[in-house]
N, C-alpha and C. Protein backbone atom coordinates (compact mmCIF):
# COMPACT_ATOMS: atom_id res chain seq x y z
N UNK A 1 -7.61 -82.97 53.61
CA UNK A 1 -7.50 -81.64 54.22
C UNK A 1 -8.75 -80.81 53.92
N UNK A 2 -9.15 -80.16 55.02
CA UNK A 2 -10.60 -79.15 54.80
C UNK A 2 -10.17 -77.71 54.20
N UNK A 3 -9.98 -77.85 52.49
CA UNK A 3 -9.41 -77.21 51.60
C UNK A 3 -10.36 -75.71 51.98
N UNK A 4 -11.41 -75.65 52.79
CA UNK A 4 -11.94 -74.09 52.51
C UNK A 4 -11.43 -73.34 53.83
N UNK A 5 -10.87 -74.22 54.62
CA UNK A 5 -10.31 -73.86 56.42
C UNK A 5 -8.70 -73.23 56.13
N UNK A 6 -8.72 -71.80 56.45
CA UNK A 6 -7.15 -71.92 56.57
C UNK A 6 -6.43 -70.97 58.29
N UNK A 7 -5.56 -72.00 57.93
CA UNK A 7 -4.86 -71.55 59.46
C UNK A 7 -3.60 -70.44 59.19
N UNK A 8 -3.19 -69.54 59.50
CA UNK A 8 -2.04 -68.68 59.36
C UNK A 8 -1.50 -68.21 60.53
N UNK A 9 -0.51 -68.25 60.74
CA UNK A 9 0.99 -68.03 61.69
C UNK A 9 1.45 -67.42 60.85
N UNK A 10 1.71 -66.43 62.11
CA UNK A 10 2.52 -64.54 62.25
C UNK A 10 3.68 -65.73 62.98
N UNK A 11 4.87 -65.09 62.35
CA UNK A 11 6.01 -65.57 63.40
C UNK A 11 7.30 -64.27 62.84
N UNK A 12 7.68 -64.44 63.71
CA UNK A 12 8.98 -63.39 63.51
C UNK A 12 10.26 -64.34 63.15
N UNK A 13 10.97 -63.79 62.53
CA UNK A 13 12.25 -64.67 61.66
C UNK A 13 12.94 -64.82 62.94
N UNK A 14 13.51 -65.69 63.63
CA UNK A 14 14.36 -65.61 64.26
C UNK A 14 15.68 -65.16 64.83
N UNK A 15 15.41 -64.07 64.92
CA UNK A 15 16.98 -63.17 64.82
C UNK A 15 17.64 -62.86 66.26
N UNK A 16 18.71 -62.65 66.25
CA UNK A 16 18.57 -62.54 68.06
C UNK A 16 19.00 -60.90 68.09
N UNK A 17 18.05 -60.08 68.60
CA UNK A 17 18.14 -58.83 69.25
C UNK A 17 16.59 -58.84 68.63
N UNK A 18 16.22 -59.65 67.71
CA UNK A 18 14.58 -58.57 66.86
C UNK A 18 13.47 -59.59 67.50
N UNK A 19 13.69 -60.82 68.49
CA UNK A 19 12.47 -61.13 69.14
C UNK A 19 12.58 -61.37 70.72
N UNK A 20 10.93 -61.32 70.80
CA UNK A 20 10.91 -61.23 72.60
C UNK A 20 12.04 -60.15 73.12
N UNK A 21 11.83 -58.83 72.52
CA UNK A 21 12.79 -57.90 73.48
C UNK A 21 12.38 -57.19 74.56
N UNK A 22 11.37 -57.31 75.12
CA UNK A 22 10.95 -57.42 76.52
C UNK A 22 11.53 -58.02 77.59
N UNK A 23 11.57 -59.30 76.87
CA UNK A 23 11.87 -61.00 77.54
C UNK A 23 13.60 -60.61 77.57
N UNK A 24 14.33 -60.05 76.17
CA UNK A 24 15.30 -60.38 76.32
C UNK A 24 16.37 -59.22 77.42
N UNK A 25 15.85 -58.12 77.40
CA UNK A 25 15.70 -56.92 78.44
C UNK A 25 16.80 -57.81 79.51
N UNK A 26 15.47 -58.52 80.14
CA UNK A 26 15.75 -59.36 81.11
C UNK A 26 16.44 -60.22 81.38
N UNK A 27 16.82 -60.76 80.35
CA UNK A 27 17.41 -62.25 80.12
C UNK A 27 18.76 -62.54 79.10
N UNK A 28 18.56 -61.36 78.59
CA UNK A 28 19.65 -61.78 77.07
C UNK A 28 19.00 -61.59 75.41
N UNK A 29 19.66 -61.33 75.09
CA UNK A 29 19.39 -62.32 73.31
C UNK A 29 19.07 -63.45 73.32
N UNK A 30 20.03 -63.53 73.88
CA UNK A 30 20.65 -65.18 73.73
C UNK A 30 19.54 -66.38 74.05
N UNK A 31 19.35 -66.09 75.10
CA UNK A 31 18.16 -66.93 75.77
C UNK A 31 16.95 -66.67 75.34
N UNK A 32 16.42 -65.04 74.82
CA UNK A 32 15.53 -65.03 74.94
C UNK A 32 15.04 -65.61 73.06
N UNK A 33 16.23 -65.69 72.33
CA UNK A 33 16.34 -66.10 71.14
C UNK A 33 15.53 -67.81 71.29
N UNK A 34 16.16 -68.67 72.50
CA UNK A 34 16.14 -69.67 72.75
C UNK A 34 14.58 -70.26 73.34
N UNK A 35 14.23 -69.12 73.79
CA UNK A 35 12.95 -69.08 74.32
C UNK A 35 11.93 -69.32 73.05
N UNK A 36 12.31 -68.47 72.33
CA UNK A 36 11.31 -67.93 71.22
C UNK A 36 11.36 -69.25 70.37
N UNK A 37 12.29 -69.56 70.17
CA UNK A 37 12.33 -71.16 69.24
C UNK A 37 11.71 -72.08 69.94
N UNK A 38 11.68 -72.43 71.58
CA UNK A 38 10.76 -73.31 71.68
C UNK A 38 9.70 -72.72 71.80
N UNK A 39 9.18 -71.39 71.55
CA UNK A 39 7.77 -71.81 71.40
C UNK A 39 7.53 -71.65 70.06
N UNK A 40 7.76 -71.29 68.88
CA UNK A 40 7.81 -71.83 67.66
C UNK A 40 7.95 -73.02 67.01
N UNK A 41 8.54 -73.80 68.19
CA UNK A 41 8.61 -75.08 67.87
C UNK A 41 7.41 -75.72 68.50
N UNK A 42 6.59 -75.25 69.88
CA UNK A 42 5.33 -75.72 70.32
C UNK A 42 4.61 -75.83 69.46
N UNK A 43 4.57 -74.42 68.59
CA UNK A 43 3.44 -74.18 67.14
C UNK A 43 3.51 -74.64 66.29
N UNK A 44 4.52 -75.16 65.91
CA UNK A 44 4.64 -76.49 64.86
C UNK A 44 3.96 -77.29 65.21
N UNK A 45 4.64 -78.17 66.19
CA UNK A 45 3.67 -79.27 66.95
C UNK A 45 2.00 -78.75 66.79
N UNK A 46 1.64 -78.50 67.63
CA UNK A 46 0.09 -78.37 67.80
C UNK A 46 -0.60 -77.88 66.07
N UNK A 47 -0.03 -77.32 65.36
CA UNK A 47 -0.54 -76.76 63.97
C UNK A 47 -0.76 -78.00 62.85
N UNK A 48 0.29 -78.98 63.00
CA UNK A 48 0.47 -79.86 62.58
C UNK A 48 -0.44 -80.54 62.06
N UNK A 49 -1.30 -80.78 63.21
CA UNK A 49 -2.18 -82.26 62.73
C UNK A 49 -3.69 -80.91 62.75
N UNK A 50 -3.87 -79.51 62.83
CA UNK A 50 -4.96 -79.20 62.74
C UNK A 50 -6.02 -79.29 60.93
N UNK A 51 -6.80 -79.90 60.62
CA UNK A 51 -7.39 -79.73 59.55
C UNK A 51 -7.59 -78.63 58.60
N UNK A 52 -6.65 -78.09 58.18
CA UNK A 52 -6.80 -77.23 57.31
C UNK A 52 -5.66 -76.36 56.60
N UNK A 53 -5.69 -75.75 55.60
CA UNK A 53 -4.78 -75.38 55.12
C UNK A 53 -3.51 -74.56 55.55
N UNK A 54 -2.23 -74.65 55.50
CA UNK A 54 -1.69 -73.62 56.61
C UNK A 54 -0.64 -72.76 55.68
N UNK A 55 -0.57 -71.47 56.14
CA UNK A 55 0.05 -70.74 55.78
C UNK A 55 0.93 -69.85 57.02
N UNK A 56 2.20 -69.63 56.56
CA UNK A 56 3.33 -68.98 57.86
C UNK A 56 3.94 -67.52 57.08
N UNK A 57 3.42 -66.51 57.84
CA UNK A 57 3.68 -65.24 57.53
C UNK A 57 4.84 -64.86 58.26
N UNK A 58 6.34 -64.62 57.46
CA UNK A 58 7.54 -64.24 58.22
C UNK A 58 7.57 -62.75 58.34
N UNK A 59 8.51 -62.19 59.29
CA UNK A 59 8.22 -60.47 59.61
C UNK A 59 9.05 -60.31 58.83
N UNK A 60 10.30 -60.70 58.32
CA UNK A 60 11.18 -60.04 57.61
C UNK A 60 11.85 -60.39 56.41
N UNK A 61 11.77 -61.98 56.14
CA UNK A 61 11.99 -62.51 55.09
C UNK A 61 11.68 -64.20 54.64
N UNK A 62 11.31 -64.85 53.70
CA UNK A 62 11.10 -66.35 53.89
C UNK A 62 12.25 -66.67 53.75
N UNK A 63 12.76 -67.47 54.80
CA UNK A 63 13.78 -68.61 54.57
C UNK A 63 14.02 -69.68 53.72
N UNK A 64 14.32 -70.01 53.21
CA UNK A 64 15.06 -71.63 52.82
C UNK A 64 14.69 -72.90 53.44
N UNK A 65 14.42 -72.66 54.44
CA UNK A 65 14.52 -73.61 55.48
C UNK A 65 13.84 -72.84 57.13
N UNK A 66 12.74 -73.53 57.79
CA UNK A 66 12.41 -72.98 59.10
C UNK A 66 11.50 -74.37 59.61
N UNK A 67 11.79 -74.28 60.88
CA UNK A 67 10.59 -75.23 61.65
C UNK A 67 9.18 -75.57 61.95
N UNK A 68 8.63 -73.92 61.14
CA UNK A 68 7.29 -73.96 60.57
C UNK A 68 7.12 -74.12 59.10
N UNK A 69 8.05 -74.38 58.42
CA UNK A 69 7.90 -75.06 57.43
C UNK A 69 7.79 -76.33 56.91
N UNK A 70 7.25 -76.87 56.14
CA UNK A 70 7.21 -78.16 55.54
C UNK A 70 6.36 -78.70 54.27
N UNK A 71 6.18 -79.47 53.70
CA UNK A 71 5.75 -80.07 52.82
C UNK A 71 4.08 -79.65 52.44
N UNK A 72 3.20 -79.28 53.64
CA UNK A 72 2.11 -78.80 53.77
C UNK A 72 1.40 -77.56 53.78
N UNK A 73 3.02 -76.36 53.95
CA UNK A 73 2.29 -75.15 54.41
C UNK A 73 3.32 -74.21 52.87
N UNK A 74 2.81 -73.05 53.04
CA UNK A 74 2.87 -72.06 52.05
C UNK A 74 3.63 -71.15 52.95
N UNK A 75 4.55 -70.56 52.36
CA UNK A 75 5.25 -69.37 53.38
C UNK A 75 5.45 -67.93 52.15
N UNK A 76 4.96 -67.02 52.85
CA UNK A 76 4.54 -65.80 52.59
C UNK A 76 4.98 -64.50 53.84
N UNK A 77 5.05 -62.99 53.31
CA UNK A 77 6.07 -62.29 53.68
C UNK A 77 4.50 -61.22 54.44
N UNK A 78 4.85 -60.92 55.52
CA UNK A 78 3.98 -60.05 56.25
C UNK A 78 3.89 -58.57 55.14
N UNK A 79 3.19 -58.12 55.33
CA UNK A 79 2.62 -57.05 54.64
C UNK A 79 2.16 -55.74 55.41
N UNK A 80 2.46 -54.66 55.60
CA UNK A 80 1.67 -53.53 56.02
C UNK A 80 2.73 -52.85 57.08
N UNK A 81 1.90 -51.24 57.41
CA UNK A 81 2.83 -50.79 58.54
C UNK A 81 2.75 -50.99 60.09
N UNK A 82 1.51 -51.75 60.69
CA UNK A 82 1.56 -52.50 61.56
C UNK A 82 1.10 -53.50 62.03
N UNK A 83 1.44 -53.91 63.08
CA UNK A 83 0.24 -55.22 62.88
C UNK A 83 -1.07 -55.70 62.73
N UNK A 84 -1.48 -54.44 62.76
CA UNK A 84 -3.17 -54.71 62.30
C UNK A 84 -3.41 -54.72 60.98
N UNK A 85 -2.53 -53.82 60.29
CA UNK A 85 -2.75 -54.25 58.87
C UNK A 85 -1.91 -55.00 58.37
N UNK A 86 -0.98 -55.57 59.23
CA UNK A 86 -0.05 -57.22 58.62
C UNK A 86 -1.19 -57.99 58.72
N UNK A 87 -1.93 -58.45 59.74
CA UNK A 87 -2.79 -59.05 59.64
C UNK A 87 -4.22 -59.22 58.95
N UNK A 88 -4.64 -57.90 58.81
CA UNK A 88 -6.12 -57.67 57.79
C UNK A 88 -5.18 -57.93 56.46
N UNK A 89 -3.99 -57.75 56.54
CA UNK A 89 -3.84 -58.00 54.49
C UNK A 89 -3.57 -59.61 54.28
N UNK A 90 -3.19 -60.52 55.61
CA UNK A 90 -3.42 -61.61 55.73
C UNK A 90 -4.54 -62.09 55.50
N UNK A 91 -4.85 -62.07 56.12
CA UNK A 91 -6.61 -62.28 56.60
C UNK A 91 -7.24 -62.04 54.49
N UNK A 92 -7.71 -60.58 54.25
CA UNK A 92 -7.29 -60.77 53.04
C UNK A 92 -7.31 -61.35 51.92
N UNK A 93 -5.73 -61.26 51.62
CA UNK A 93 -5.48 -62.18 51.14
C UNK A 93 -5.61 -63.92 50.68
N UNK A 94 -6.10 -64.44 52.18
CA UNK A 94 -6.71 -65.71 52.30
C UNK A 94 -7.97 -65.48 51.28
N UNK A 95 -8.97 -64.60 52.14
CA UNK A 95 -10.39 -65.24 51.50
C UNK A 95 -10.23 -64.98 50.09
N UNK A 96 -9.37 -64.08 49.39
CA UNK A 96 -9.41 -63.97 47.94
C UNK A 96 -8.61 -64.96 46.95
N UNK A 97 -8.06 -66.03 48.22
CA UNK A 97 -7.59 -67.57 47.63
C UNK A 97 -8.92 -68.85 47.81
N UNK A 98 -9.72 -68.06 48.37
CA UNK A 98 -10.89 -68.91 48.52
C UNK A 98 -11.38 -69.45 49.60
N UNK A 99 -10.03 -69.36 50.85
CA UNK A 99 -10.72 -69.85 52.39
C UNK A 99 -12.03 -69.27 52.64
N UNK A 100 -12.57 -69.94 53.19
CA UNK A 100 -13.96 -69.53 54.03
C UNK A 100 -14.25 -69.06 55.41
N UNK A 101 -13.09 -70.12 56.00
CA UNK A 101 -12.62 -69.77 57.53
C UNK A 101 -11.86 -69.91 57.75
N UNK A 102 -11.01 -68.68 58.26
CA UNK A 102 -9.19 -68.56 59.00
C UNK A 102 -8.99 -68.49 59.92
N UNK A 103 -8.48 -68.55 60.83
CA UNK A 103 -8.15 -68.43 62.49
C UNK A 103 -6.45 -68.16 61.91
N UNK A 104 -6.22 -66.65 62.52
CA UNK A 104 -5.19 -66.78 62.69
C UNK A 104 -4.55 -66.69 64.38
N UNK A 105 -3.40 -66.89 64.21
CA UNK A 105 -2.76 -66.94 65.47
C UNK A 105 -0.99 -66.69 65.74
N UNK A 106 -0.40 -66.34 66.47
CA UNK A 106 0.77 -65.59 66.25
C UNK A 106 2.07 -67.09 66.94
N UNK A 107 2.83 -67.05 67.60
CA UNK A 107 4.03 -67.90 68.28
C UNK A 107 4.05 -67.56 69.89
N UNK A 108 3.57 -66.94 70.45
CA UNK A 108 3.97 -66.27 71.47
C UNK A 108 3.17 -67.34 72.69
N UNK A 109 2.66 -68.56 72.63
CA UNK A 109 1.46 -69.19 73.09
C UNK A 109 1.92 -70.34 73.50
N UNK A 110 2.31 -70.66 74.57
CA UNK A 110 2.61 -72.38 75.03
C UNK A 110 1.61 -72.96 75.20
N UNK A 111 0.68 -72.39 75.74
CA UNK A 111 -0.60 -73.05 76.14
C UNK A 111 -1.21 -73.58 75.53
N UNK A 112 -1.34 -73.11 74.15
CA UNK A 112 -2.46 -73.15 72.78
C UNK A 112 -1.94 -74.63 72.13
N UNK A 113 -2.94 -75.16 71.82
CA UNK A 113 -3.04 -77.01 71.37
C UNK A 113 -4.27 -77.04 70.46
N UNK A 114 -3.44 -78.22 69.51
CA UNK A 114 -4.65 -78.35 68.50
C UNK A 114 -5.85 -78.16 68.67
N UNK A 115 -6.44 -78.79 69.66
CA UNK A 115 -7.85 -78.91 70.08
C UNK A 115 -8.37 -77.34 70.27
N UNK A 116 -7.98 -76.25 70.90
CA UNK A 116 -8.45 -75.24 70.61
C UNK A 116 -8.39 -74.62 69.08
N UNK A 117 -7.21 -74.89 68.38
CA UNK A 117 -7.02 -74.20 67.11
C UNK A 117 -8.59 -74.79 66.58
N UNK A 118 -8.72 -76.27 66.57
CA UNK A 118 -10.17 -77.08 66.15
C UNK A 118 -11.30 -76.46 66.70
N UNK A 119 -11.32 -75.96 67.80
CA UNK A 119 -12.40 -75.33 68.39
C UNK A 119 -12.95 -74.17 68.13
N UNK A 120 -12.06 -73.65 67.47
CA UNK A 120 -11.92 -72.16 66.44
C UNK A 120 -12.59 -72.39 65.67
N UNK A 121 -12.04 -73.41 64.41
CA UNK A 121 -12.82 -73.50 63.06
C UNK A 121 -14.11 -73.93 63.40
N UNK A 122 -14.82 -74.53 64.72
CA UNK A 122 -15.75 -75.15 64.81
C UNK A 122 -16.63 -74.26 65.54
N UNK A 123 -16.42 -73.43 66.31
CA UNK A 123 -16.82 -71.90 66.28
C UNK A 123 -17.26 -71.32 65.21
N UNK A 124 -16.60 -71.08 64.11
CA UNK A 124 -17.31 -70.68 62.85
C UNK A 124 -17.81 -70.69 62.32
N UNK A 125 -18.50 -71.89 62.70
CA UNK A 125 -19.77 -72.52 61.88
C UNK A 125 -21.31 -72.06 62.14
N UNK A 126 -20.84 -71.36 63.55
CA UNK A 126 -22.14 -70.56 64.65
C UNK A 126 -21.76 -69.30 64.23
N UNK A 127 -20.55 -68.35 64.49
CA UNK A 127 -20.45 -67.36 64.54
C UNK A 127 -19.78 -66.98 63.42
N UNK A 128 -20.12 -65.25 63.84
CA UNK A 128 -19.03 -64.99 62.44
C UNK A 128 -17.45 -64.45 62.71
N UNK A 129 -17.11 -64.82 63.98
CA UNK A 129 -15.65 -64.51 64.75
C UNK A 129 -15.27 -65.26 65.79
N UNK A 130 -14.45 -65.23 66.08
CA UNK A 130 -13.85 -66.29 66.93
C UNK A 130 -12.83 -65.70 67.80
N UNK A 131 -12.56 -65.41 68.93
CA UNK A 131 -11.59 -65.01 70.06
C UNK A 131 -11.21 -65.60 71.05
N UNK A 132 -9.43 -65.97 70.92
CA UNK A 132 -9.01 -66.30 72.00
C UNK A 132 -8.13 -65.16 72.73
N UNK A 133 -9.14 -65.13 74.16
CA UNK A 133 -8.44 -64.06 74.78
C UNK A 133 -7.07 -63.99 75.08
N UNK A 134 -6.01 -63.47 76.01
CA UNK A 134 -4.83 -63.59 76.35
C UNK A 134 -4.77 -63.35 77.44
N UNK A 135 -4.52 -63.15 78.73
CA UNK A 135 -4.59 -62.39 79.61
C UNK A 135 -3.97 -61.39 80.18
N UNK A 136 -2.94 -61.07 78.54
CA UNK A 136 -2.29 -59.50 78.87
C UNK A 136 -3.36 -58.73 78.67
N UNK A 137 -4.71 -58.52 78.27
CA UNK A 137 -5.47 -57.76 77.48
C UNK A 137 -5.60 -57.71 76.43
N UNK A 138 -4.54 -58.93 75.31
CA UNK A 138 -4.85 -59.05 73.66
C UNK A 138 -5.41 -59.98 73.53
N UNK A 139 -5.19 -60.85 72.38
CA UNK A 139 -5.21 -62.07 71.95
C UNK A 139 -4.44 -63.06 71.17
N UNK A 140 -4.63 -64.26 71.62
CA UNK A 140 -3.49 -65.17 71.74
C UNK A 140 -4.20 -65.89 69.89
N UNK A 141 -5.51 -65.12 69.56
CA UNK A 141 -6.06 -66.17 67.90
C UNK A 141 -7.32 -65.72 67.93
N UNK A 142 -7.63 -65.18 66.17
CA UNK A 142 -9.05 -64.34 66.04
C UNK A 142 -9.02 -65.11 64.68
N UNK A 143 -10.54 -65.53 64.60
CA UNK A 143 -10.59 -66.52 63.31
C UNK A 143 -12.20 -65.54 62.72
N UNK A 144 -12.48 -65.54 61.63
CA UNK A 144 -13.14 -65.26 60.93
C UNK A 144 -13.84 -65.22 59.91
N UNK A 145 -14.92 -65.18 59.29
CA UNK A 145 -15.80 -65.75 57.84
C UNK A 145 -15.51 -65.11 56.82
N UNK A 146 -15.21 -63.44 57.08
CA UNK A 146 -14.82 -62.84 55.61
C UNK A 146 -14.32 -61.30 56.77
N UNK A 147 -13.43 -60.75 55.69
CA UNK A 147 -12.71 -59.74 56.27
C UNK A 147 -13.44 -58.55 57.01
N UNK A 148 -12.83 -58.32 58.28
CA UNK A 148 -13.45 -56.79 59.01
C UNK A 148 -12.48 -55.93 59.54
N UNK A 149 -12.44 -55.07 58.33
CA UNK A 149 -11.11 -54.17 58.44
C UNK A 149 -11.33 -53.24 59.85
N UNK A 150 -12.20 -52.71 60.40
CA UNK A 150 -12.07 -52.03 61.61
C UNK A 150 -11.84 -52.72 62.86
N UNK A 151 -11.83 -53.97 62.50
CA UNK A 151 -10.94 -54.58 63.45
C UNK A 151 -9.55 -54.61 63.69
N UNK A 152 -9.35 -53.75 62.55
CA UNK A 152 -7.37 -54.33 62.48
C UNK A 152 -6.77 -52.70 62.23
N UNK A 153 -7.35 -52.25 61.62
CA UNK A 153 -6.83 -50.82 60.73
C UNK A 153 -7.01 -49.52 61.91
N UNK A 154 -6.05 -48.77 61.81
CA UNK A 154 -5.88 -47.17 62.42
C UNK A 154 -6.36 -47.48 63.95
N UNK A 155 -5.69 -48.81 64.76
CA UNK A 155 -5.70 -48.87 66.18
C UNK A 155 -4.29 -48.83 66.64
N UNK A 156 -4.33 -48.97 67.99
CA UNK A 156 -3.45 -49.05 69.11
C UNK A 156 -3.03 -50.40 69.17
N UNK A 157 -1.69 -51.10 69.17
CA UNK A 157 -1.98 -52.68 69.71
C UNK A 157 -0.84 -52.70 71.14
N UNK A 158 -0.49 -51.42 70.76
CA UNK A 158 0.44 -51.76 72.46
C UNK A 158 0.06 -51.50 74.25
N UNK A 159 -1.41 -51.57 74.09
CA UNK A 159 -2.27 -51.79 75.17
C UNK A 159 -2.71 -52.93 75.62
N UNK A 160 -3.03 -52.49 77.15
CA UNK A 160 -4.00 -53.84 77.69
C UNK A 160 -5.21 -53.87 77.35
N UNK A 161 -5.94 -53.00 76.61
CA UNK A 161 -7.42 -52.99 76.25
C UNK A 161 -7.70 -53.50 75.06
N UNK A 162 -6.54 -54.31 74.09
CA UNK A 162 -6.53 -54.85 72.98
C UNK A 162 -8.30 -55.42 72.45
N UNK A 163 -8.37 -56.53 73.89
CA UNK A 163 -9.07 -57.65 74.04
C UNK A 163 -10.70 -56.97 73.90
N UNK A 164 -11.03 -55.98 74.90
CA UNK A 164 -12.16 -55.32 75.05
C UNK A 164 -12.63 -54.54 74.02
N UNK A 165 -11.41 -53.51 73.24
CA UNK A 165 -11.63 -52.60 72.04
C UNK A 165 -12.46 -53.66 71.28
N UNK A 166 -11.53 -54.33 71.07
CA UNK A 166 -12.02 -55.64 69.85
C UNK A 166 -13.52 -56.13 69.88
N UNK A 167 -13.75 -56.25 71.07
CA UNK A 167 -15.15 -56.85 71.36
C UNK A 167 -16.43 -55.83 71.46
N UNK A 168 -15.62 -54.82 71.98
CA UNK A 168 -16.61 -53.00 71.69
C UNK A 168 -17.02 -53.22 70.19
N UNK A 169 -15.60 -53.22 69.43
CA UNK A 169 -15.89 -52.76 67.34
C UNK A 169 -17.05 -53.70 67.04
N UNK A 170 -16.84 -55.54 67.69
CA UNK A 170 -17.83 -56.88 66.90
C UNK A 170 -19.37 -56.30 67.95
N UNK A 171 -19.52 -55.56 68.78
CA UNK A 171 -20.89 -55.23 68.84
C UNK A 171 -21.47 -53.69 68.48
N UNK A 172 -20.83 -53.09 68.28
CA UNK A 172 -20.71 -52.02 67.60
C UNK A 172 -21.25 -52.31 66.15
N UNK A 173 -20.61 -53.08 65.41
CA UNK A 173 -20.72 -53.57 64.10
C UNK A 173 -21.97 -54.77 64.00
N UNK A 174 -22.66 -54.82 65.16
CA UNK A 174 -23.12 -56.47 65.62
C UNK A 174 -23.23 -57.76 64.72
N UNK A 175 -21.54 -57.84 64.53
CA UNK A 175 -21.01 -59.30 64.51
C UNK A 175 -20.90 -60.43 65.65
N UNK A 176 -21.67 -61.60 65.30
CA UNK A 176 -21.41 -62.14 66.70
C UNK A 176 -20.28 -62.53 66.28
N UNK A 177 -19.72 -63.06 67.59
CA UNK A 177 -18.64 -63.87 67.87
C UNK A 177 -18.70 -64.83 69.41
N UNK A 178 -17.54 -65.60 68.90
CA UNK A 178 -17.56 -66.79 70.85
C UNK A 178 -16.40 -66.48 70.66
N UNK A 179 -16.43 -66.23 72.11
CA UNK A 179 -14.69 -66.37 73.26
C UNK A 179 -14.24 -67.82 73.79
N UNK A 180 -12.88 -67.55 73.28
CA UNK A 180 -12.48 -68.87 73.76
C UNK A 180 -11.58 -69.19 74.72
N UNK A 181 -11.47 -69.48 75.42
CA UNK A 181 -10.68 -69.68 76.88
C UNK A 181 -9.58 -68.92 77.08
N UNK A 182 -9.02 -68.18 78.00
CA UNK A 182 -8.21 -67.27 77.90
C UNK A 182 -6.74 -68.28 78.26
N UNK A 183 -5.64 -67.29 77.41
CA UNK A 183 -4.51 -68.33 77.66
C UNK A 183 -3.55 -67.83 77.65
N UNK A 184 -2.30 -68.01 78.25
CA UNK A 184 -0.82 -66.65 78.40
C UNK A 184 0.04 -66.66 77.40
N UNK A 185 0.58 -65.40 76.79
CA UNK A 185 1.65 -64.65 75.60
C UNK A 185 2.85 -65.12 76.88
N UNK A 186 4.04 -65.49 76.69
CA UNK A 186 5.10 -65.11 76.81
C UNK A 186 5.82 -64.04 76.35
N UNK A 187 5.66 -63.44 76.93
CA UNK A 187 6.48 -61.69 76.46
C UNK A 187 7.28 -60.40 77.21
N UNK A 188 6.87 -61.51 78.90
CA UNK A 188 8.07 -60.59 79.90
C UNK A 188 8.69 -62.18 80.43
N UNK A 189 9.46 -61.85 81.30
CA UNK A 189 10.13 -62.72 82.34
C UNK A 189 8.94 -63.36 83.47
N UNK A 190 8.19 -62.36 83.92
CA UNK A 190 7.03 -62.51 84.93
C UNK A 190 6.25 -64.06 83.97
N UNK A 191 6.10 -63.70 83.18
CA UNK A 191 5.44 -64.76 82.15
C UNK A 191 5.74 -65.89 82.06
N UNK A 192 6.95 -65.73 81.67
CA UNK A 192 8.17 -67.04 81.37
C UNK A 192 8.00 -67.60 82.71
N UNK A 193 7.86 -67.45 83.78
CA UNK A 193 8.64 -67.96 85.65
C UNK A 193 7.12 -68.68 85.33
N UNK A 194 5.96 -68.11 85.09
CA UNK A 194 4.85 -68.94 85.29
C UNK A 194 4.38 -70.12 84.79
N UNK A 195 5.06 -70.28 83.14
CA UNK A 195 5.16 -71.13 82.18
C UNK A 195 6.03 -72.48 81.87
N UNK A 196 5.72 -73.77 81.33
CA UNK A 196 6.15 -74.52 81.27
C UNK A 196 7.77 -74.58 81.07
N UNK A 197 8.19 -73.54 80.26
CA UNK A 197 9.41 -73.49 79.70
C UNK A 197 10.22 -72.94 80.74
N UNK A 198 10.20 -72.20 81.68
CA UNK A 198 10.82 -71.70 82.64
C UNK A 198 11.98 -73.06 83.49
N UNK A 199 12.78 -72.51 83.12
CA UNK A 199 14.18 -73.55 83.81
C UNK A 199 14.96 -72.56 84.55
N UNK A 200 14.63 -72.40 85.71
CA UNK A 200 15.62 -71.58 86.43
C UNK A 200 17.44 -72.09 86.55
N UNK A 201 18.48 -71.47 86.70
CA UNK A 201 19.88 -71.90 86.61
C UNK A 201 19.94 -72.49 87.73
N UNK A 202 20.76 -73.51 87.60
CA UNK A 202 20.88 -74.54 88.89
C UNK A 202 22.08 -73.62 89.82
């Protein structure tokens, strides 16, 4: 394992009313509970075989037992009052365990496969950031060499300008960074109909 590489997953505990409530608006709990597990279960898969250390940040509590867990990864409790600073105290946290390069990335992503997570860490070796766009306007995975708190701290994240702010602050600050292929959040219904997982009722 490439002991200085670490990978971290944001995932939300699985609860049914506290994920995809956009999705579930539309659809239910129920389903949209059902939704959310397979793509948590996509992120298992694809995380799996990526080279490097992994760590799974839960929103509300570590389990006993979860499908991003296993024998390989470390599970640890989100931190902060939103998600920019759940994630900078992630982020963090890592390099003061010694990673060198993290890519993190959240559950919300069918699209996303090892080979990009790899394409991340291998990005890093040129730059000092790494972005995979989304095409709501966020991002679907931002990997990095050492922490940049104005990337994460005293913003907005419930916009479509997520993606652009972000890229304003890394030339603003002139950090380079590479973009990496843009790829879709599941997070309305419109989303879901476009996506692999979509099973309409017979």
């Amino acid at each position: 394992m490439h002991t200085k590489r670490l990978l971290i997953i944001f995932t939300r505990n699985p609860i049914p009313g506290k994920v995809k409530t956009r999705l579930a608006a539309e659809i239910g709990d129920k389903k949209a509970l059902e939704i959310y597990e397979s793509l948590r279960s996509h992120t298992a898969r694809v995380t799996r075989l990526v080279n490097a250390k992994k760590e799974i940040f839960f929103s509300n509590l570590i389990p006993a037992e979860d499908l991003l867990l296993t024998k390989e990864t470390t599970a640890r409790l989100q931190q902060g009052k939103d998600l920019g600073e759940r994630m900078h105290n992630a982020l963090n946290s890592g390099f003061k365990t010694g990673a060198r390069r993290i890519v993190l990335i959240g559950t919300d992503c069918h699209e996303l496969s090892t080979e990009i997570i790899e394409e991340a860490f291998s990005a890093l070796e040129h730059s000092d950031t790494v972005i995979g766009p989304a095409n709501d306007g966020g991002f679907y995975l931002i990997g990095m060499k050492e922490a940049i708190p104005e990337l994460f701290l005293e913003r907005e994240w419930s916009n479509p300008d997520v993606l652009q702010e972000s890229i304003d602050i890394l030339l603003r600050l002139n950090i380079s960074f590479k973009q990496l292929r843009e790829l879709s959040d599941i997070d309305t219904l419109e989303d879901l109909k476009k996506s692999e997982l979509w099973k309409p009722e017979a």
